[in-house]
Structure formats: structure tokens, C-alpha cells
N, C-alpha and C. Protein backbone atom coordinates (compact mmCIF):
# COMPACT_ATOMS: atom_id res chain seq x y z
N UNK A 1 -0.73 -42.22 127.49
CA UNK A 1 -0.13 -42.72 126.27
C UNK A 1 -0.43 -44.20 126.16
N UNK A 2 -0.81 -44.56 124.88
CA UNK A 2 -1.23 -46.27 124.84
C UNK A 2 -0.34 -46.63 123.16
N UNK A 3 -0.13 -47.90 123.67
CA UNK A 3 0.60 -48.47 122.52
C UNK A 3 -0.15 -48.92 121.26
N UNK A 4 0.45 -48.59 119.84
CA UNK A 4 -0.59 -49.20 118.69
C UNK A 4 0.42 -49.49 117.81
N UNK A 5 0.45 -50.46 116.98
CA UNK A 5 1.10 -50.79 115.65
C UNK A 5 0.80 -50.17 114.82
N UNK A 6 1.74 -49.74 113.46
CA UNK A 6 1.20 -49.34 112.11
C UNK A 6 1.59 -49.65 111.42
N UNK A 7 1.11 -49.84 110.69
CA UNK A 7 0.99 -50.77 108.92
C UNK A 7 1.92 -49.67 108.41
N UNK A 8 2.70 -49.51 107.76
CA UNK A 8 3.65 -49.35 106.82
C UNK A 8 3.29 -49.28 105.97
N UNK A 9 3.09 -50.09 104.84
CA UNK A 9 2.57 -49.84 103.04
C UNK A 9 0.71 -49.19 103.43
N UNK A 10 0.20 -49.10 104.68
CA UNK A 10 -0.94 -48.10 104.47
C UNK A 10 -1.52 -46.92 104.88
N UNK A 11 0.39 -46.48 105.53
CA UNK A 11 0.26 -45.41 106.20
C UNK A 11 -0.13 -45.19 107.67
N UNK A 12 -0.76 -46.13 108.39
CA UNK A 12 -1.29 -46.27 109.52
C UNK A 12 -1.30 -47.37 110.26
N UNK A 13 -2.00 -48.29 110.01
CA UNK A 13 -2.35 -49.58 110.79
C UNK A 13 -1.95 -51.14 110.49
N UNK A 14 -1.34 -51.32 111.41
CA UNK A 14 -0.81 -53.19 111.93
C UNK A 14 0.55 -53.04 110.99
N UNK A 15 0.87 -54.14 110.96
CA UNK A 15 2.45 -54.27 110.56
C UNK A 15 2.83 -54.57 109.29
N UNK A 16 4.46 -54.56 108.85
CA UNK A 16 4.72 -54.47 107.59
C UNK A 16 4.24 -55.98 106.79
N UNK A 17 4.10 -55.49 105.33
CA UNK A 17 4.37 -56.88 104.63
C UNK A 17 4.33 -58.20 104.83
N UNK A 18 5.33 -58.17 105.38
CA UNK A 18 6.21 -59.47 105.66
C UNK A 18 5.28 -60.18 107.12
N UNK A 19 5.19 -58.95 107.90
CA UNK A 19 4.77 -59.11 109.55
C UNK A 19 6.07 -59.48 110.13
N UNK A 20 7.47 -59.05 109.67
CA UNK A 20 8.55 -58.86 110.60
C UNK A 20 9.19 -57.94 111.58
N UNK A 21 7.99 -57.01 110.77
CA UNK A 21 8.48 -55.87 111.66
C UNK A 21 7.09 -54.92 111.85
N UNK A 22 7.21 -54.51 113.09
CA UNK A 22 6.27 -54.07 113.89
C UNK A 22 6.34 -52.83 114.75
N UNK A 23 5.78 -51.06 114.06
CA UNK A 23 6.29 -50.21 114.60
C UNK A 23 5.15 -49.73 115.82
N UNK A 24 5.90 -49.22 117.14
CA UNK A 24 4.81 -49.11 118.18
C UNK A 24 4.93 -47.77 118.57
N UNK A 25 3.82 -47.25 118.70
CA UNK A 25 3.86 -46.12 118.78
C UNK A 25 2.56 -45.54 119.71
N UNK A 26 2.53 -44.52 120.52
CA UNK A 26 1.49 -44.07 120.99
C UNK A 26 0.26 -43.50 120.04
N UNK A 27 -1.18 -44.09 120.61
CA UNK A 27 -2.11 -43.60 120.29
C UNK A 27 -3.28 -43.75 120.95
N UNK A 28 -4.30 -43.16 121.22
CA UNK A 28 -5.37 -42.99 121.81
C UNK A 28 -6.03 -43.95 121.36
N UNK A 29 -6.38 -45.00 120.25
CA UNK A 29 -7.27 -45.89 120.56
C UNK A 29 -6.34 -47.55 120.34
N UNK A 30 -5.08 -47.16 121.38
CA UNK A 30 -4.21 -48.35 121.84
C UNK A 30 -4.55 -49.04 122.13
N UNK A 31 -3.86 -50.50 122.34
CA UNK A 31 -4.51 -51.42 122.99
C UNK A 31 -3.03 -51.96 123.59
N UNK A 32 -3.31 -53.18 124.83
CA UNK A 32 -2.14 -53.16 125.89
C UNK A 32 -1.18 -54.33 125.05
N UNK A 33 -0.28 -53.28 124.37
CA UNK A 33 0.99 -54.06 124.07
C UNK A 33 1.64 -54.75 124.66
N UNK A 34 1.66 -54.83 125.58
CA UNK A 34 2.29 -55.34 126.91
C UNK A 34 2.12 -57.13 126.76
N UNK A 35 1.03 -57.50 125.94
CA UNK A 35 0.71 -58.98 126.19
C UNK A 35 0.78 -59.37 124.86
N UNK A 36 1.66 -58.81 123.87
CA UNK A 36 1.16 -58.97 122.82
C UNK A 36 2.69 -60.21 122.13
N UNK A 37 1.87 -61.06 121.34
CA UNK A 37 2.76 -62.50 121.29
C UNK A 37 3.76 -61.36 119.90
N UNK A 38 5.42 -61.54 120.38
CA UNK A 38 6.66 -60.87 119.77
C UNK A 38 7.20 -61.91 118.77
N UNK A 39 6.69 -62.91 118.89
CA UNK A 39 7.56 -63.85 118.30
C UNK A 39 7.37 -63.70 116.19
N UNK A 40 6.36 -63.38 116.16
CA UNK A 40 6.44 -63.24 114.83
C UNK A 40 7.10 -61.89 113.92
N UNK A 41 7.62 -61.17 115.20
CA UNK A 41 8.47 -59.62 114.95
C UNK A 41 9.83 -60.20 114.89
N UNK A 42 10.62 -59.24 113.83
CA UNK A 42 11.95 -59.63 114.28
C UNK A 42 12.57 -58.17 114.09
N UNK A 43 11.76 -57.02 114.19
CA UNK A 43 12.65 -55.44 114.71
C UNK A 43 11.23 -54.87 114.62
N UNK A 44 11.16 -54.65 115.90
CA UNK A 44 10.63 -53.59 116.20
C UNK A 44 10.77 -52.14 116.60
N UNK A 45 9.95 -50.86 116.67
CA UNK A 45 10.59 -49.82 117.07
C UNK A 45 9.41 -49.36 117.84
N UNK A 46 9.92 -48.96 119.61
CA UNK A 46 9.62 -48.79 120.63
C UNK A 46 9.42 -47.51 120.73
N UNK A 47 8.07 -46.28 120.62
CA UNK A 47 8.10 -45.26 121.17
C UNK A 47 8.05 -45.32 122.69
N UNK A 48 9.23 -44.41 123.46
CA UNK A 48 9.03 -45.39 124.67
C UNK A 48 8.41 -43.95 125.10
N UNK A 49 8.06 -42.74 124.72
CA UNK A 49 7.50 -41.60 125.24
C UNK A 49 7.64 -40.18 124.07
N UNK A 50 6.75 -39.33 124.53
CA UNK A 50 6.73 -38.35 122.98
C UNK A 50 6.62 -37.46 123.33
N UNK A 51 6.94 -36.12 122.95
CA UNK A 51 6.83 -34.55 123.56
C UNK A 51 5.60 -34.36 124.55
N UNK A 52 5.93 -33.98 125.37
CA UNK A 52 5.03 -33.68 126.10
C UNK A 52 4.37 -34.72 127.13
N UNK A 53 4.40 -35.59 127.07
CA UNK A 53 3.99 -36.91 127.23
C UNK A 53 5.63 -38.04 127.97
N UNK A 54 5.87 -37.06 129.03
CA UNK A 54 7.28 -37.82 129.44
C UNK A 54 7.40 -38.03 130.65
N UNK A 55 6.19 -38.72 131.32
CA UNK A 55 6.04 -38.66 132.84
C UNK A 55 6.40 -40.32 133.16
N UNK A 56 6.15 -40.07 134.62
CA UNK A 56 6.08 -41.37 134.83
C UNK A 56 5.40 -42.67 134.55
N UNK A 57 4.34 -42.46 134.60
CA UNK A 57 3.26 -42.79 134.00
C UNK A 57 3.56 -43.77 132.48
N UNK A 58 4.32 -42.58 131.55
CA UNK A 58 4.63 -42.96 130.37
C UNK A 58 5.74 -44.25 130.30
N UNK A 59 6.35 -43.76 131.64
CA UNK A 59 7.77 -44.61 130.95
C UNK A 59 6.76 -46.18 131.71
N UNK A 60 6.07 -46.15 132.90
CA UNK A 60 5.70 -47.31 133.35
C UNK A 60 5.16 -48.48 132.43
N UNK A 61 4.41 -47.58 131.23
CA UNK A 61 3.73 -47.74 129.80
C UNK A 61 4.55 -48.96 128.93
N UNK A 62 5.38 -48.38 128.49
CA UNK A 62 6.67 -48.50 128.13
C UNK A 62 7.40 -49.59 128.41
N UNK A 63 7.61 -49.39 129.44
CA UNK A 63 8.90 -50.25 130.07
C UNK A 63 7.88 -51.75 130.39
N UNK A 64 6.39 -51.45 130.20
CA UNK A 64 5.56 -52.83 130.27
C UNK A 64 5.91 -53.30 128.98
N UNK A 65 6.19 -52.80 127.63
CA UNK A 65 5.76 -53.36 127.05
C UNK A 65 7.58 -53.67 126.49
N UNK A 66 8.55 -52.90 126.87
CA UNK A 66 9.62 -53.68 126.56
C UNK A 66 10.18 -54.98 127.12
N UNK A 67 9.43 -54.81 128.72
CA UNK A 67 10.42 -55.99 129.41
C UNK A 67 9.32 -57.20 128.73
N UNK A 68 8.17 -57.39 127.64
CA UNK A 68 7.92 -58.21 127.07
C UNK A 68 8.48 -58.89 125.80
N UNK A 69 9.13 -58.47 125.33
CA UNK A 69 10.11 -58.32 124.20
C UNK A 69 11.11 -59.33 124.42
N UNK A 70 11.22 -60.45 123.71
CA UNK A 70 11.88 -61.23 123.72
C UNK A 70 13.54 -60.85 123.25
N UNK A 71 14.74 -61.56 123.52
CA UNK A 71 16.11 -60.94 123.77
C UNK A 71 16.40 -61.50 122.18
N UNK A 72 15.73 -62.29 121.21
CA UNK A 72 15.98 -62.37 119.90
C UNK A 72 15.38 -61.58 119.25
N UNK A 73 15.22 -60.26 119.28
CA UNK A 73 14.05 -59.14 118.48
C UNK A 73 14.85 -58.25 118.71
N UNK A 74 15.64 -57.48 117.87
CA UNK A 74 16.11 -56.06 117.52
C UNK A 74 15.21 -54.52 117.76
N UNK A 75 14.98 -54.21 118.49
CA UNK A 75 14.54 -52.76 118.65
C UNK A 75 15.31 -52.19 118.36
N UNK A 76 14.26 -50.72 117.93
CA UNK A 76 14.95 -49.04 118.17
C UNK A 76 14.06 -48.71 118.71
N UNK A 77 14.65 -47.73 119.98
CA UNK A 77 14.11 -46.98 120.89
C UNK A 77 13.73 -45.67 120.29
N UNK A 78 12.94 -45.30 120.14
CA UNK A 78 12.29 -43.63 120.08
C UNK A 78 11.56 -42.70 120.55
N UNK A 79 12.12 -41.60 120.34
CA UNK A 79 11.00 -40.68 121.52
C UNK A 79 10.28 -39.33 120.39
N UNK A 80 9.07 -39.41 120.22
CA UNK A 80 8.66 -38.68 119.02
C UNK A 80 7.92 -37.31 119.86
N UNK A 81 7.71 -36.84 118.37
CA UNK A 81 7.73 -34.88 118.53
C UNK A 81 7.95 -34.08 118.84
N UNK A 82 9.33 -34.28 117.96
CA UNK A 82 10.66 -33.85 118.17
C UNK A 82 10.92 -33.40 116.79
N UNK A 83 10.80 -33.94 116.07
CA UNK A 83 11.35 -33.94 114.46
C UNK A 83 11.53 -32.24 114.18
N UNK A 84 10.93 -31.17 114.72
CA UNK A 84 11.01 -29.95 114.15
C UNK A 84 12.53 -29.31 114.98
N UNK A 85 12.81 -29.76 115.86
CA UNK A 85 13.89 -29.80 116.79
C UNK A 85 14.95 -29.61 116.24
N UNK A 86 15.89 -28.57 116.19
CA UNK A 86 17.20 -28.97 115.22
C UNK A 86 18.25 -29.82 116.06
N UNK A 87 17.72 -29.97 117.22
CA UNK A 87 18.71 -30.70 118.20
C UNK A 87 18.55 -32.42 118.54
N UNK A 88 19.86 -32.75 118.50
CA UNK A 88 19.96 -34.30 118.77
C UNK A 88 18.77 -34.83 119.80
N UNK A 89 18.41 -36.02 119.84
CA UNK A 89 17.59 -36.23 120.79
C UNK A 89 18.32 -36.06 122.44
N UNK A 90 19.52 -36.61 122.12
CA UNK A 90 20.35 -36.66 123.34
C UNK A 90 20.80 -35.24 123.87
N UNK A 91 20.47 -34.25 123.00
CA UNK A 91 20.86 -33.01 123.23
C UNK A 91 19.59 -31.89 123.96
N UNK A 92 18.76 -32.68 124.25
CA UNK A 92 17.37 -32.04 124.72
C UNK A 92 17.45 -32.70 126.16
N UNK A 93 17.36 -31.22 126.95
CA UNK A 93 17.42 -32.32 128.91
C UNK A 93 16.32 -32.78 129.31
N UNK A 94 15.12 -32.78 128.59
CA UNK A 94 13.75 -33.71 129.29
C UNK A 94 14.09 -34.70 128.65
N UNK A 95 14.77 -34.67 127.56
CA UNK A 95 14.05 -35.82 126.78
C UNK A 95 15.56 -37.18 127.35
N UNK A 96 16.82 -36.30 127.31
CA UNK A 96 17.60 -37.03 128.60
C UNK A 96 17.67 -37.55 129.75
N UNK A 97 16.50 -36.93 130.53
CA UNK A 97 16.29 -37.39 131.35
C UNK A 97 15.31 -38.46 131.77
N UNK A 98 14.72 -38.31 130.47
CA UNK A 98 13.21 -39.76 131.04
C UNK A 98 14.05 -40.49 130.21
N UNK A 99 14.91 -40.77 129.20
CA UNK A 99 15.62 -41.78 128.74
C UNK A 99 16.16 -42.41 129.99
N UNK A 100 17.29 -41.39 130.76
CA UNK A 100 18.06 -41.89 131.67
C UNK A 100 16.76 -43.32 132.78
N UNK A 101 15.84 -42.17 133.55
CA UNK A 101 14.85 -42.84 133.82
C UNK A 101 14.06 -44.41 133.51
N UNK A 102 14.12 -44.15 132.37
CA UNK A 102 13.29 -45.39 131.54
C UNK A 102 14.58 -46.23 131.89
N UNK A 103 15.72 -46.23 131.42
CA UNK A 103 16.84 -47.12 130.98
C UNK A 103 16.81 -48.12 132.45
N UNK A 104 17.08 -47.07 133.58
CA UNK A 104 16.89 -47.47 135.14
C UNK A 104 15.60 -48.13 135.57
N UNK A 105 14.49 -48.25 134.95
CA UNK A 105 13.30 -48.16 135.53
C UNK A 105 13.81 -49.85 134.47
N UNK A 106 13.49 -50.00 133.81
CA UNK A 106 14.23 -51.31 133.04
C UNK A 106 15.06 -52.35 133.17
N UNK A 107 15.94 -51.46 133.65
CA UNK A 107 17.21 -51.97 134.23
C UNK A 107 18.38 -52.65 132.44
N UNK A 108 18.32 -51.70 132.00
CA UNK A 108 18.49 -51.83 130.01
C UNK A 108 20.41 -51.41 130.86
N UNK A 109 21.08 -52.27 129.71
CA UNK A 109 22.47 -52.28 129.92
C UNK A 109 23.07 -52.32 128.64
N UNK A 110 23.85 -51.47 128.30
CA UNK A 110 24.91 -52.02 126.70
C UNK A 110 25.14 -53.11 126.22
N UNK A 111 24.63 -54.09 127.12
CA UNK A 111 24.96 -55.68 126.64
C UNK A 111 23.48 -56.10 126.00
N UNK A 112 22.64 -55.30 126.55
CA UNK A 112 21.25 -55.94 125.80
C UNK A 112 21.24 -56.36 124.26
N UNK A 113 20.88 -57.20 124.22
CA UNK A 113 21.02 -57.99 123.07
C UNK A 113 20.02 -57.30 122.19
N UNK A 114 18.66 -56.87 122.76
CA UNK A 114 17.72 -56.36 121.75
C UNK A 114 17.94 -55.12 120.88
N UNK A 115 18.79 -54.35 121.70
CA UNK A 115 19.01 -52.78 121.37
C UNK A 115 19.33 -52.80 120.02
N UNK A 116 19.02 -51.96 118.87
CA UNK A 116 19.50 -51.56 117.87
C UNK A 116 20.59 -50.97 117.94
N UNK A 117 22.00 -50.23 117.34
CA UNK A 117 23.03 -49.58 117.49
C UNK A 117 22.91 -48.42 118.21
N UNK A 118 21.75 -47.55 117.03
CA UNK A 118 21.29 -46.59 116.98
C UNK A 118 20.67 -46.25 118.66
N UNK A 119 19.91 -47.29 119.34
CA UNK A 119 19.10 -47.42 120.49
C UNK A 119 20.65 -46.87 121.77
N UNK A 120 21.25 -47.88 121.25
CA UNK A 120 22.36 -47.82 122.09
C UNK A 120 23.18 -46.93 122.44
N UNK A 121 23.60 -45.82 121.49
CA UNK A 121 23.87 -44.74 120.83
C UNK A 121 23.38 -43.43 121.86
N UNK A 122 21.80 -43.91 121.37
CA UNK A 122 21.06 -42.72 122.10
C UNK A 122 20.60 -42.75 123.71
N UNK A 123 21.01 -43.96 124.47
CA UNK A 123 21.27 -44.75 125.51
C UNK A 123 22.37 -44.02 126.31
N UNK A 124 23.54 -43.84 125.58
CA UNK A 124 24.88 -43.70 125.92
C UNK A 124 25.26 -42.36 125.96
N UNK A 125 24.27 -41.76 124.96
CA UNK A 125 24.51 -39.80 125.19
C UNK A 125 23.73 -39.18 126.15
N UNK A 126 22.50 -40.32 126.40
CA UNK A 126 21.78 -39.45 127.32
C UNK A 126 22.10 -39.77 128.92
N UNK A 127 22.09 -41.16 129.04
CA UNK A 127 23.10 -41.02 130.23
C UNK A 127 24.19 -40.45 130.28
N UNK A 128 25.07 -40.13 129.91
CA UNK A 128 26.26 -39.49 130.40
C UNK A 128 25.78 -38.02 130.06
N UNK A 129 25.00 -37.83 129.59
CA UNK A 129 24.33 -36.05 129.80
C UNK A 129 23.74 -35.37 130.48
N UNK A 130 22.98 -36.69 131.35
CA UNK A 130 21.94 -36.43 132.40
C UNK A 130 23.04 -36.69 133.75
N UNK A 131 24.32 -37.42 133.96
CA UNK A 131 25.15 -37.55 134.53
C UNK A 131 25.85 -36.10 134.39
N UNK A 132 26.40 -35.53 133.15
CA UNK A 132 26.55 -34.36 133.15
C UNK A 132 26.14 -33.14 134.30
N UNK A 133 24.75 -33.47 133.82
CA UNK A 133 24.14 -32.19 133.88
C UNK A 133 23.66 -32.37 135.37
N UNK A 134 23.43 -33.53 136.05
CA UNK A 134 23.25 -33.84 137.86
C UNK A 134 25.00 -33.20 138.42
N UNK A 135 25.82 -33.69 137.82
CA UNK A 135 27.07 -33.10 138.54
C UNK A 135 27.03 -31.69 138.68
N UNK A 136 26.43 -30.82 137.58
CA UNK A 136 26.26 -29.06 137.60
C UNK A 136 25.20 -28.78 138.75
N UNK A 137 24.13 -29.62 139.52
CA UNK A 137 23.57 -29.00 139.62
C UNK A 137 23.29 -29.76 141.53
């Protein structure tokens, strides 16, 4: 999985309008987000892994390119191909569990300043689901 921006008003490529906001998402002819100057973003949204595509590997991906992310930039966290799913994201146990993973591998806390609500939200169901679901088993 490799990180790429997309343009908004063209359907695909580099960032909105304005250049405030900057959506990242996996794609095959990515390039390493990881070094990429944040300061002219002010919300971005983080695919941090996508169906099928939820290994370690992915979250290492990922978690390069969040702990670059400056603590004045608003993210949302997302995990795509899923959308046909009638179920919450937090309600799916892979997809709970590389959240849980990622969050740890990060070291991401409710106090993070960057998190969107929404990020936080889906942070908070999947840990305590994946906590859940380790106590059953």
C-alpha cells in the first residue's frame, strides 16, 4: 500500500482548491508521504489501511506518515473498502483490530490534538471491541 493525494474538484489528483486540505489515500503509483511538508494542510484524511490490505506492513506505512503530521492539522482516520458493508467500521473484527494495532503502534491517545471527532469515535469503539473480544477468547 503507498500513499497518494487527490484532487477533489478533479476527481483524482493533488489537493483541494484552496490546498487546505489534503486527502491520502492508497495507491499504486504513491509516492512516500511520509516526508511530505504538512504545513500548508489544515485537515487531512488518513487512509491508514483498506480491505484486504491490513497487515503489518500497512499499518508501518501509515503510522510513517502520521507520526509526520504536525499536532496543528485536524485528521480523519479511515479505513476503505468497506462502503458495501452494512456494518459500522468498528463493528468489523479485522478492521478492529489493525485499528487497535495502528493506535498502539503510534502510540495515538484521546488527547491527540490532531484527531477529528469522528477519528476519535472510531478509536474508542474499536478499542474497547478488540478489548471485548481478547477477554472472550
Amino acid at each position: 500500500m503507498r500513499m497518494l493525494a487527490t484532487q477533489i474538484e478533479e476527481g483524482g489528483r493533488s489537493m483541494s482548491r484552496d490546498n487546505s486540505m489534503v486527502d491520502i489515500v492508497d495507491n499504486e503509483d504513491g509516492v512516500d508521504w511520509s516526508q511530505q511538508d504538512w504545513s500548508k494542510y489544515e485537515f487531512i484524511v488518513l487512509t491508514i489501511g483498506d480491505k484486504g490490505h491490513l497487515t503489518r506492513a500497512d499499518r508501518r506505512l501509515s503510522a510513517r506518515v502520521w507520526k509526520r503530521i504536525p499536532h496543528s492539522k485536524t485528521v480523519l482516520l479511515t479505513i476503505s473498502g468497506y462502503d458495501d458493508d452494512p456494518r459500522e467500521l468498528w463493528q468489523i473484527p479485522e478492521v478492529c483490530a489493525y485499528v487497535h494495532a495502528w493506535a498502539m503502534l503510534v502510540e495515538v491517545t484521546p488527547d491527540d490534538s490532531r484527531l477529528h471527532r469522528d477519528s476519535l469515535q472510531l478509536l474508542a469503539h474499536c478499542v474497547s471491541a478488540h478489548e471485548r473480544r481478547s477477554k472472550l477468547h
